[in-house]
Protein backbone atom coordinates (compact mmCIF):
# COMPACT_ATOMS: atom_id res chain seq x y z
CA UNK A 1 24.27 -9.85 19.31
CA UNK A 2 22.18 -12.37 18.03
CA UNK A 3 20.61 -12.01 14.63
CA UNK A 4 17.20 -12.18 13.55
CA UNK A 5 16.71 -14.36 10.69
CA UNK A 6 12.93 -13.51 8.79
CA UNK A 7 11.40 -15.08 5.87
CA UNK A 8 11.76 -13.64 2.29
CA UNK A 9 10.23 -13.52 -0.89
CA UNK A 10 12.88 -14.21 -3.80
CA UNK A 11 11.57 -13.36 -6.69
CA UNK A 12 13.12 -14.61 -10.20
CA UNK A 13 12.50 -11.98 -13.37
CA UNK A 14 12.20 -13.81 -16.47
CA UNK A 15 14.47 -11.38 -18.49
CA UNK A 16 12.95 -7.95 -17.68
CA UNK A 17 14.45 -5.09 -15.56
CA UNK A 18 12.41 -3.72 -12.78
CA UNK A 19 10.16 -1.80 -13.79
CA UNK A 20 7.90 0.83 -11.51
CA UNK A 21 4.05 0.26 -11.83
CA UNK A 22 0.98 1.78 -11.52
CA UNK A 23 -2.41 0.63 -11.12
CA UNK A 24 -5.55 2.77 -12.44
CA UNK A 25 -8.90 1.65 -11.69
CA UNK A 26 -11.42 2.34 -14.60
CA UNK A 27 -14.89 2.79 -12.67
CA UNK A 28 -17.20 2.65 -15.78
CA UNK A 29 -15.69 -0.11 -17.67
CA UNK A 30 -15.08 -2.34 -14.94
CA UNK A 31 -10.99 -2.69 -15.47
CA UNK A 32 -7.69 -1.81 -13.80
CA UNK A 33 -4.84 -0.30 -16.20
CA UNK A 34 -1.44 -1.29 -15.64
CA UNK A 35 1.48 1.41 -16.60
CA UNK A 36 5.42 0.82 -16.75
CA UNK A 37 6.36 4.14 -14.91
CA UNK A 38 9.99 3.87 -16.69
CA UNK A 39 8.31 4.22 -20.06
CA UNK A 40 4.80 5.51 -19.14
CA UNK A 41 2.88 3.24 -21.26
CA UNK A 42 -0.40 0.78 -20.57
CA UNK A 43 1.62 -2.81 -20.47
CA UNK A 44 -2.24 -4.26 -19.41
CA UNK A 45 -5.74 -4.10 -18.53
CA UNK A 46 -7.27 -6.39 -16.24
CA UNK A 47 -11.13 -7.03 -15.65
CA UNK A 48 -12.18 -6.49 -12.06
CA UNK A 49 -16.09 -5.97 -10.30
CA UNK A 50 -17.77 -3.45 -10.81
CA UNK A 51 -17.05 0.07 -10.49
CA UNK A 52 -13.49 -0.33 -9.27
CA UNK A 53 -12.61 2.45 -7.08
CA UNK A 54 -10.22 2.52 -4.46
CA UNK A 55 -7.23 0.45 -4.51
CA UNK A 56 -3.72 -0.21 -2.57
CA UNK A 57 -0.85 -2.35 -3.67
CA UNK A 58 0.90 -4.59 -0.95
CA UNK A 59 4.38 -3.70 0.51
CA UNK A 60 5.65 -6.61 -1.58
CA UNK A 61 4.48 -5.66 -4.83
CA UNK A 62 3.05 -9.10 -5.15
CA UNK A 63 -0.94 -8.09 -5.03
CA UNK A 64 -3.14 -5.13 -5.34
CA UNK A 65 -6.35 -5.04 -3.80
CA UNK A 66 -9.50 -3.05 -5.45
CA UNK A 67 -12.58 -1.94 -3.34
CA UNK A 68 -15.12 -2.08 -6.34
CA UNK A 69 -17.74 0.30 -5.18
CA UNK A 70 -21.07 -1.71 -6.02
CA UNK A 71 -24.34 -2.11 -3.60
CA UNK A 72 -22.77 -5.92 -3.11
CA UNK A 73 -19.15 -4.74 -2.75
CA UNK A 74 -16.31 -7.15 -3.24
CA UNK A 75 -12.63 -6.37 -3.46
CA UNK A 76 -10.63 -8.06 -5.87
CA UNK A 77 -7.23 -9.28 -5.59
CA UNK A 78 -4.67 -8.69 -8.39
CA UNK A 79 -1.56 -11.25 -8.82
CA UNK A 80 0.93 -8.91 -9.96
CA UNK A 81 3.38 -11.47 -11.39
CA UNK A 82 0.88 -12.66 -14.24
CA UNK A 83 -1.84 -9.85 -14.28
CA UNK A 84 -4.77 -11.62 -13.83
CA UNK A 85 -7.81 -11.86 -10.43
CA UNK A 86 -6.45 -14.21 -8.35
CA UNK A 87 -9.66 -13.71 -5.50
CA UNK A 88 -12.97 -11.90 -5.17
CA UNK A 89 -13.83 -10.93 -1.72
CA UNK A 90 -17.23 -10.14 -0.48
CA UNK A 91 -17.39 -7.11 2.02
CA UNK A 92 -19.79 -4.51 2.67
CA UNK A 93 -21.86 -2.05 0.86
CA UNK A 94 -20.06 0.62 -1.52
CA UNK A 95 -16.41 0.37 -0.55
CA UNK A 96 -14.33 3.17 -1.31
CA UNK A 97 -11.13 3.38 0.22
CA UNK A 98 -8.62 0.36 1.07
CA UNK A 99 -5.26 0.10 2.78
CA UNK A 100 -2.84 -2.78 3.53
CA UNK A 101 -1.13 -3.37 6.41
CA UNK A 102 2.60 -2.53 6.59
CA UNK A 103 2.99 -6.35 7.08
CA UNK A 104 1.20 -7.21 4.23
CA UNK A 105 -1.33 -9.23 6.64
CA UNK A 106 -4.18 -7.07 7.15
CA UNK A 107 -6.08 -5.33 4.14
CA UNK A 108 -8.70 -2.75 5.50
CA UNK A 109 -11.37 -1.74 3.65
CA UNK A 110 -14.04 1.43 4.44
CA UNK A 111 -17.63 0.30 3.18
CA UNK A 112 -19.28 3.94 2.75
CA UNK A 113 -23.08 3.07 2.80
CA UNK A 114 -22.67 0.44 5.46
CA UNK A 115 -20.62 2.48 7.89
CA UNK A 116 -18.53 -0.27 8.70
CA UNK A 117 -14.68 -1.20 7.88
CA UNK A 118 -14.03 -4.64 6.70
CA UNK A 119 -10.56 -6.20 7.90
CA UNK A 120 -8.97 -8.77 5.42
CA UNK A 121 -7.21 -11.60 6.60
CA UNK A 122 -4.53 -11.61 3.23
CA UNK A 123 -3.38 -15.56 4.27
CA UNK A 124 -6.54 -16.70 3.74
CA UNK A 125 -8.52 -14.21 1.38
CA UNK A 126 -11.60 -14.08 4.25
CA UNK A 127 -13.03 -11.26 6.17
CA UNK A 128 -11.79 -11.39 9.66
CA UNK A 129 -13.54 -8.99 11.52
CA UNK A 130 -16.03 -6.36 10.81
CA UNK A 131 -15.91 -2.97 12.77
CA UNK A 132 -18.39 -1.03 12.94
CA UNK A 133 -19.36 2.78 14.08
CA UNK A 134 -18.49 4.47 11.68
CA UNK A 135 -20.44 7.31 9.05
CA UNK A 136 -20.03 7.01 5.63
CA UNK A 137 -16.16 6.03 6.06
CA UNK A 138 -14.14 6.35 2.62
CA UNK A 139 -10.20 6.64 3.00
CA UNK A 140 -8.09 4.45 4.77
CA UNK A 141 -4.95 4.59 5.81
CA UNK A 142 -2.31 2.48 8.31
CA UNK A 143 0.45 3.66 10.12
CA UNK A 144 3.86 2.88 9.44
CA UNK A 145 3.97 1.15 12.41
CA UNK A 146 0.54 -1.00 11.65
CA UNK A 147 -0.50 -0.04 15.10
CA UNK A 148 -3.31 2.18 14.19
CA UNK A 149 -5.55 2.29 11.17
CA UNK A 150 -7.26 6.05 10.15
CA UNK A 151 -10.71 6.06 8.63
CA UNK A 152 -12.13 9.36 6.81
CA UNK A 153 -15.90 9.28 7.63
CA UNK A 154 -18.09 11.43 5.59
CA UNK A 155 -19.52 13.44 8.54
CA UNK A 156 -16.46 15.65 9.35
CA UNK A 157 -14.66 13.37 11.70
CA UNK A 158 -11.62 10.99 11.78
CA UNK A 159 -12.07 7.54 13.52
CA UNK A 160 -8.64 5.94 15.37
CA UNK A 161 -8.73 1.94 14.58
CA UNK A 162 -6.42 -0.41 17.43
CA UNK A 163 -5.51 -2.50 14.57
CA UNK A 164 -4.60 -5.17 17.69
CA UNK A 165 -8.52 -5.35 19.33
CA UNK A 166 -10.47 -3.79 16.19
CA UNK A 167 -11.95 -1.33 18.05
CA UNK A 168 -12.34 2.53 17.52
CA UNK A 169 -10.23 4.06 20.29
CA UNK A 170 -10.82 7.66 19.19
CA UNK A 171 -12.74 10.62 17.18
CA UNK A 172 -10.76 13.67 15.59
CA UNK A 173 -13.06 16.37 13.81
CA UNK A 174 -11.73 17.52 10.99
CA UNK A 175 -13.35 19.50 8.10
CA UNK A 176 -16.59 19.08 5.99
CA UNK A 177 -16.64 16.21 3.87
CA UNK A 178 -13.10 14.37 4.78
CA UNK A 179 -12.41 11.78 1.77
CA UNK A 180 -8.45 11.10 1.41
CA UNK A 181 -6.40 10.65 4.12
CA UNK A 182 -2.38 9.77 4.09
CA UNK A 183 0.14 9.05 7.43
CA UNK A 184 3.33 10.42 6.76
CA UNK A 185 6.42 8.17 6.43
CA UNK A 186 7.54 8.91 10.39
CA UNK A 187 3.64 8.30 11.57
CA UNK A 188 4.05 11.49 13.46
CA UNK A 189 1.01 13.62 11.13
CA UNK A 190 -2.17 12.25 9.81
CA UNK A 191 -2.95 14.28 6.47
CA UNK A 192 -7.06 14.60 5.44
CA UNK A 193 -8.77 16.09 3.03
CA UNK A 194 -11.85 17.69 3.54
CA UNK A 195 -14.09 18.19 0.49
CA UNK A 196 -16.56 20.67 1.20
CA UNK A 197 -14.48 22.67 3.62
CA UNK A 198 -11.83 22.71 0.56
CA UNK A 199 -8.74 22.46 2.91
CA UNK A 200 -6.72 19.89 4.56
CA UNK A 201 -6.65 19.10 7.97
CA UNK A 202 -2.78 17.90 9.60
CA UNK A 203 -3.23 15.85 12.71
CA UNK A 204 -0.73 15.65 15.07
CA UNK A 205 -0.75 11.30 16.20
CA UNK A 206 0.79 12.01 19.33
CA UNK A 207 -2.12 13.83 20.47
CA UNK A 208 -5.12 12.91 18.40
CA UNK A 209 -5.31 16.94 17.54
CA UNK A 210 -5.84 18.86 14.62
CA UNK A 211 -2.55 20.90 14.15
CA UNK A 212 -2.63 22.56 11.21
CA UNK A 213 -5.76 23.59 8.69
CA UNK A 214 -4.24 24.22 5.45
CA UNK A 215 -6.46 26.22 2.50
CA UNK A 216 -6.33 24.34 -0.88
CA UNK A 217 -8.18 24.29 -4.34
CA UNK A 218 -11.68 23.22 -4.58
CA UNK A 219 -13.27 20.13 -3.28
CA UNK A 220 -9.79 18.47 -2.80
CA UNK A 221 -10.23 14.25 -2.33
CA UNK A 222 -7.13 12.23 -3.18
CA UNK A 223 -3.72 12.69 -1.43
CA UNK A 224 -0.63 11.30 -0.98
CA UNK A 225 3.15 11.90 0.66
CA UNK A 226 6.67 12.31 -0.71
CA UNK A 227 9.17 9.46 0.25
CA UNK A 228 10.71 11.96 2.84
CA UNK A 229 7.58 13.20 4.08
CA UNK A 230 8.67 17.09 2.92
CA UNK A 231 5.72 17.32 0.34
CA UNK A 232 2.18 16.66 0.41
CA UNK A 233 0.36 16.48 -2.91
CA UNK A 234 -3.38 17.01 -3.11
CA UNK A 235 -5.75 16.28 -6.42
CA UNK A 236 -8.54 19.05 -6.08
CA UNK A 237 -11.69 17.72 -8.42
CA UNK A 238 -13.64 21.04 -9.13
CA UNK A 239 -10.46 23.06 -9.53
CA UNK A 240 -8.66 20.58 -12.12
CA UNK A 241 -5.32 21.58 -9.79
CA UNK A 242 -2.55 19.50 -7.87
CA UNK A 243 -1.66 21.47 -4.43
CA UNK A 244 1.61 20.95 -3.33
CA UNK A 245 2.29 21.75 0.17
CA UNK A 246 5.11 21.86 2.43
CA UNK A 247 4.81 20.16 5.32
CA UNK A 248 8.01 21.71 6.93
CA UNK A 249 4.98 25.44 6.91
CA UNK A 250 2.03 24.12 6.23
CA UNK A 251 1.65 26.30 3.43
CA UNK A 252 0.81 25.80 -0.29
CA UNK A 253 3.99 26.10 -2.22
CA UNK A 254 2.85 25.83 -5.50
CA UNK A 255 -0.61 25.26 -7.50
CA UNK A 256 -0.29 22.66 -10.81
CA UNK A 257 -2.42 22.57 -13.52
CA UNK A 258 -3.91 19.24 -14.44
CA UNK A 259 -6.61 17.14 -16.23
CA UNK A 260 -10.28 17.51 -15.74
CA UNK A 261 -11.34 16.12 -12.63
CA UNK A 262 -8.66 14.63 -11.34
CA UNK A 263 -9.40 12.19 -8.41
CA UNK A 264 -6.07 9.74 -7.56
CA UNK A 265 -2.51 10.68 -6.80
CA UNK A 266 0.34 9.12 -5.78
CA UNK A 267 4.35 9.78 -5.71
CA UNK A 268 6.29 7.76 -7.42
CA UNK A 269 8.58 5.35 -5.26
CA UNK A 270 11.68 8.18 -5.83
CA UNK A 271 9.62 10.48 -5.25
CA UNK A 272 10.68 12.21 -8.89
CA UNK A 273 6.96 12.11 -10.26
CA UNK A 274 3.92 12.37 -9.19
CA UNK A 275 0.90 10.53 -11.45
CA UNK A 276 -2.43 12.56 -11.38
CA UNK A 277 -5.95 10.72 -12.16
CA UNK A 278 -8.25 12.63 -14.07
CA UNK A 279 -11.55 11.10 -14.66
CA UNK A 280 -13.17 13.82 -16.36
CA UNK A 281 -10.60 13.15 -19.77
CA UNK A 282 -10.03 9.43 -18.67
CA UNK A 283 -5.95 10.18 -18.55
CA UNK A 284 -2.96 9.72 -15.74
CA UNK A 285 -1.22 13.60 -16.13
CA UNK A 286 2.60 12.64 -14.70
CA UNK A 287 4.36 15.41 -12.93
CA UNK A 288 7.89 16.56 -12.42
CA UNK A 289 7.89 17.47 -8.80
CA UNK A 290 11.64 19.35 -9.68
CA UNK A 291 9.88 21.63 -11.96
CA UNK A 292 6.47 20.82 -10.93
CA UNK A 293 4.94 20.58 -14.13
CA UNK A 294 3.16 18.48 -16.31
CA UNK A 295 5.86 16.39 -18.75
CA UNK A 296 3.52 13.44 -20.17
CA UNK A 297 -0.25 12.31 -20.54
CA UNK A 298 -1.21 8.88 -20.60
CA UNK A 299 -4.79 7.47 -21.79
CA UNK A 300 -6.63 5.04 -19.61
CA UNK A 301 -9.66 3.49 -19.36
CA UNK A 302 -13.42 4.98 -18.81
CA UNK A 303 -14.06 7.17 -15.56
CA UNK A 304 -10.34 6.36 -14.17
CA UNK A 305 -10.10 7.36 -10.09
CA UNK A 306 -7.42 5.03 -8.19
CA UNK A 307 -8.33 6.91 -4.70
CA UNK A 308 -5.70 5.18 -2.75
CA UNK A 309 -1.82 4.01 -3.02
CA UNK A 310 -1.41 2.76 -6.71
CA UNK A 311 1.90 3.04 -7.89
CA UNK A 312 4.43 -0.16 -6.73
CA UNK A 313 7.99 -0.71 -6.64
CA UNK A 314 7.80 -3.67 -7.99
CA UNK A 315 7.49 -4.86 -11.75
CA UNK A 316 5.54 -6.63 -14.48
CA UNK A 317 6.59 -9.27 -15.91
CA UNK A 318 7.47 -11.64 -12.83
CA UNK A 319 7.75 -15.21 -13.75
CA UNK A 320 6.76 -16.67 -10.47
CA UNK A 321 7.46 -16.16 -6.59
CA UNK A 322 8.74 -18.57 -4.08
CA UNK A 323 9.80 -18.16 -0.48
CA UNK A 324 13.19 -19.36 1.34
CA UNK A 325 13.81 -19.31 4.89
CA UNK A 326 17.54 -18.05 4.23
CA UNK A 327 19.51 -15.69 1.95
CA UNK A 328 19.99 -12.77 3.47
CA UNK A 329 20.77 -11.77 6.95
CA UNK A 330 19.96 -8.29 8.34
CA UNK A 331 20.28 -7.60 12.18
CA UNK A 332 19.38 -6.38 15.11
CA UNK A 333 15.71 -5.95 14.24
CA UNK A 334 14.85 -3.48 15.23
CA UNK A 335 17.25 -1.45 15.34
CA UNK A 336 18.02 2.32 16.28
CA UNK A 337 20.92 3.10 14.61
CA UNK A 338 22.64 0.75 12.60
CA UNK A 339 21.92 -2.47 10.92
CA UNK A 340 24.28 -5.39 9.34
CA UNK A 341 23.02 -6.69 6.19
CA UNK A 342 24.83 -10.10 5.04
CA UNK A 343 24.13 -11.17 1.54
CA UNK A 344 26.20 -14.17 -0.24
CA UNK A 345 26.41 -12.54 -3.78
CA UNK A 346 26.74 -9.02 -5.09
CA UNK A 347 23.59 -6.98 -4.90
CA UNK A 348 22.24 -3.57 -4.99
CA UNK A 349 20.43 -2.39 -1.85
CA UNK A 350 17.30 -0.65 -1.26
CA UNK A 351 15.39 0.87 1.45
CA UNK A 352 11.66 1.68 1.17
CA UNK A 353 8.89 2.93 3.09
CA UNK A 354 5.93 1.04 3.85
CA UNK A 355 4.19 2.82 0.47
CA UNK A 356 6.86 1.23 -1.60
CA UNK A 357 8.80 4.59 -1.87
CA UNK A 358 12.82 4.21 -2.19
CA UNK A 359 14.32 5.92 0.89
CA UNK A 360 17.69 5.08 0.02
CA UNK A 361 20.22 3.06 -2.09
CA UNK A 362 23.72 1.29 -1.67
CA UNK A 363 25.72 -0.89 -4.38
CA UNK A 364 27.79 -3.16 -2.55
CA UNK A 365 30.15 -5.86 -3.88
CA UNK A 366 30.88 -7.35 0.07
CA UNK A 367 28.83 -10.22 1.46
CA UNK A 368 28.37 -8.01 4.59
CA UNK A 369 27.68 -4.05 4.65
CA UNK A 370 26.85 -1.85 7.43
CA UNK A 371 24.05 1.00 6.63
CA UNK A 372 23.51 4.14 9.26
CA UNK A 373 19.76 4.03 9.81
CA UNK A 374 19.78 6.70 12.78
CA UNK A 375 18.62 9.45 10.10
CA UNK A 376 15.59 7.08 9.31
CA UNK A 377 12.05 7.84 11.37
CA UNK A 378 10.74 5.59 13.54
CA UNK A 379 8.27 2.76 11.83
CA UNK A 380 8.89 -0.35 9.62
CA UNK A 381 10.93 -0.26 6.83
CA UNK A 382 11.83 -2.97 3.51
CA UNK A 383 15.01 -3.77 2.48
CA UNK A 384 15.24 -4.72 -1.49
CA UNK A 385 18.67 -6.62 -2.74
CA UNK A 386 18.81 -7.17 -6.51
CA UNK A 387 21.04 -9.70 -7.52
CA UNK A 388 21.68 -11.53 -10.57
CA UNK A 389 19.41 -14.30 -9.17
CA UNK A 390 16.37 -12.40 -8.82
CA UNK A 391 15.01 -9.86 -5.74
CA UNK A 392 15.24 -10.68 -2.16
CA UNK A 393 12.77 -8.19 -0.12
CA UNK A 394 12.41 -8.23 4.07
CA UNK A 395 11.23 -6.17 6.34
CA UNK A 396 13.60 -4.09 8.89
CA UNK A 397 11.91 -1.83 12.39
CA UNK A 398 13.43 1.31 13.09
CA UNK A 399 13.43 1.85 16.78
């Protein structure tokens, strides 16, 4: 069979492990916070626009892009090796939510007063396209599959993007008020949260359909998935809770305690913790999703919300970036139920979803190692290889 050989960042750490991180965007003081998850400690702050707000870290780990949510919005892009703004991008009118493509291409970004969704061309830091028809559109999210993007509009509907034409090829109503929105890791449910309806609504993709209404806490906004799609964790703002619900029932499993209005979430790549925004105390509560309680409290910056994916696999610290057009081998791609990954040095293997969450992890000492992938859902997938050179990272389709 004849292998597919794809481009790959290597990427050379200058004498520091890898280290988990998460992004917080500080809306009234105009910064991002940067925490080591491993240690749960502020490593950085970086100055953004103004009123940072949403925010999504590439598959990579190499950028994050902020919606700052101003009357002339902009997004800003973060370098993540040295910390610092590499870009500002103009788009449209208070963005709120942003999403990048599982390719890394593609940034979308959902401009709430303009009702319009600005697509970023990532090559070339330039709007691409501008899509319009929407109402008051806040969270974004793409498939796995970056076939489809999902917008949240404010007036109790869900618009369907063609991320291939740019054009809205379908309207789900949802609840009252739908603000964060998550696709689970096999594409095959479409989570939103609707705000004034104070439930989530679980839409099946195959059919465009609501499936599932599920009752949460009050005014719940920010969401996000476990790794194996089992859990869904939402941040309700009035009720200072975390709902955790099973996906398997569609029930609410348990009810968590947190800071005062919390308004981000995201699972850590393991899907171990869980890191909680709370703007009304300006901290990030972390959560044990074993025990599913609070076990540490870390102080940010003023009015912290990170609505979006925030937390990367990939670490501070990284001394520069370069690409090569060979070094590791991984075929077929796509695949359906087994892939070949050839590697000329020792390494340790990873496989992540396209939010940066570890799926699964080998240790292999042979230049060639076979992985069973058939237990893996359908959608795009990143395989990680640390060696004692640095991290090679490339992207793998599950059939």
């Amino acid at each position: 069979m004849k292998k597919l050989y794809i481009s790959i960042f290597l990427v050379q750490i200058a004498g520091l492990g890898f280290a988990q991180t998460a992004y917080i965007t500080n809306y009234h003081d105009n910064t991002v916070s940067v925490i080591n998850i491993a240690t749960n400690t502020v490593t950085a702050t970086i100055t953004v626009g103004t009123h940072p707000f949403g925010i999504s870290v590439s598959p990579d780990g190499s950028k994050v892009y902020v919606a700052n949510c101003a009357d002339t919005g902009t997004v800003s892009v973060i370098n993540t090796a040295t910390n610092t703004v590499l870009d500002t991008i103009a788009v449209g009118k208070f963005p709120f939510g942003v999403s990048v493509s599982p390719d890394g291409t593609m940034v979308y970004v959902g401009n709430g007063s303009d009702g319009t969704v600005s697509v970023i061309n990532t090559a070339t830091n330039i709007v691409s396209a501008t899509i319009t028809g929407f109402s008051y559109p806040e969270g974004v999210s793409v498939s796995p599959d970056g076939l489809r993007v999902y917008v949240a509009n404010g007036t109790s509907t869900v618009s369907v993007i063609n991320s291939a034409t740019n054009i809205v090829s379908n309207t789900i109503t949802v609840g009252a008020v739908p603000q964060g929105i998550s696709v689970s890791p096999d594409g095959s449910k479409v989570y939103v949260t609707n705000r004034n309806s104070n439930t989530v609504s679980v839409i099946n993709t195959a059919t465009d359909t609501v499936s599932a209404t599920i009752t949460v806490g009050s005014f719940p906004n920010a969401i996000s998935i476990s790794p194996d799609g089992l859990m869904v964790y939402v941040a309700n703002e009035y009720s200072n809770t975390v709902s955790v619900i099973n996906s398997t029932t569609n029930t609410v499993s348990a009810t968590i305690p947190v800071g005062a209005v919390p308004e981000g979430i995201s699972v850590s790549p393991d899907g171990s913790k869980v890191y909680v925004v709370n703007t009304g105390d300006e901290t990030v509560n972390v959560m044990n999703t074993a025990t599913n309680t609070v076990t540490d409290t870390i102080a940010v910056g003023q009015g912290p919300v990170s609505f979006g994916n925030f937390i990367s696999s990939y670490g501070t610290g990284i001394a520069s970036v370069s690409v090569e057009s060979s070094c590791i081998n991984v075929y077929p791609n796509p695949a359906k139920n087994k892939i070949t990954i050839e590697c000329p040095r020792q390494a340790t293997l990873e496989i992540l979803n396209v939010q940066g969450q570890i799926i699964k992890t080998i240790y292999t000492a042979d230049k060639q190692t076979s992985i069973d992938v058939r237990n893996l859902s359908s959608g795009v997938y990143i395989i990680k290889a640390k060696t004692e050179r640095g991290v090679a990272v490339k992207k793998f389709i599950r059939e």
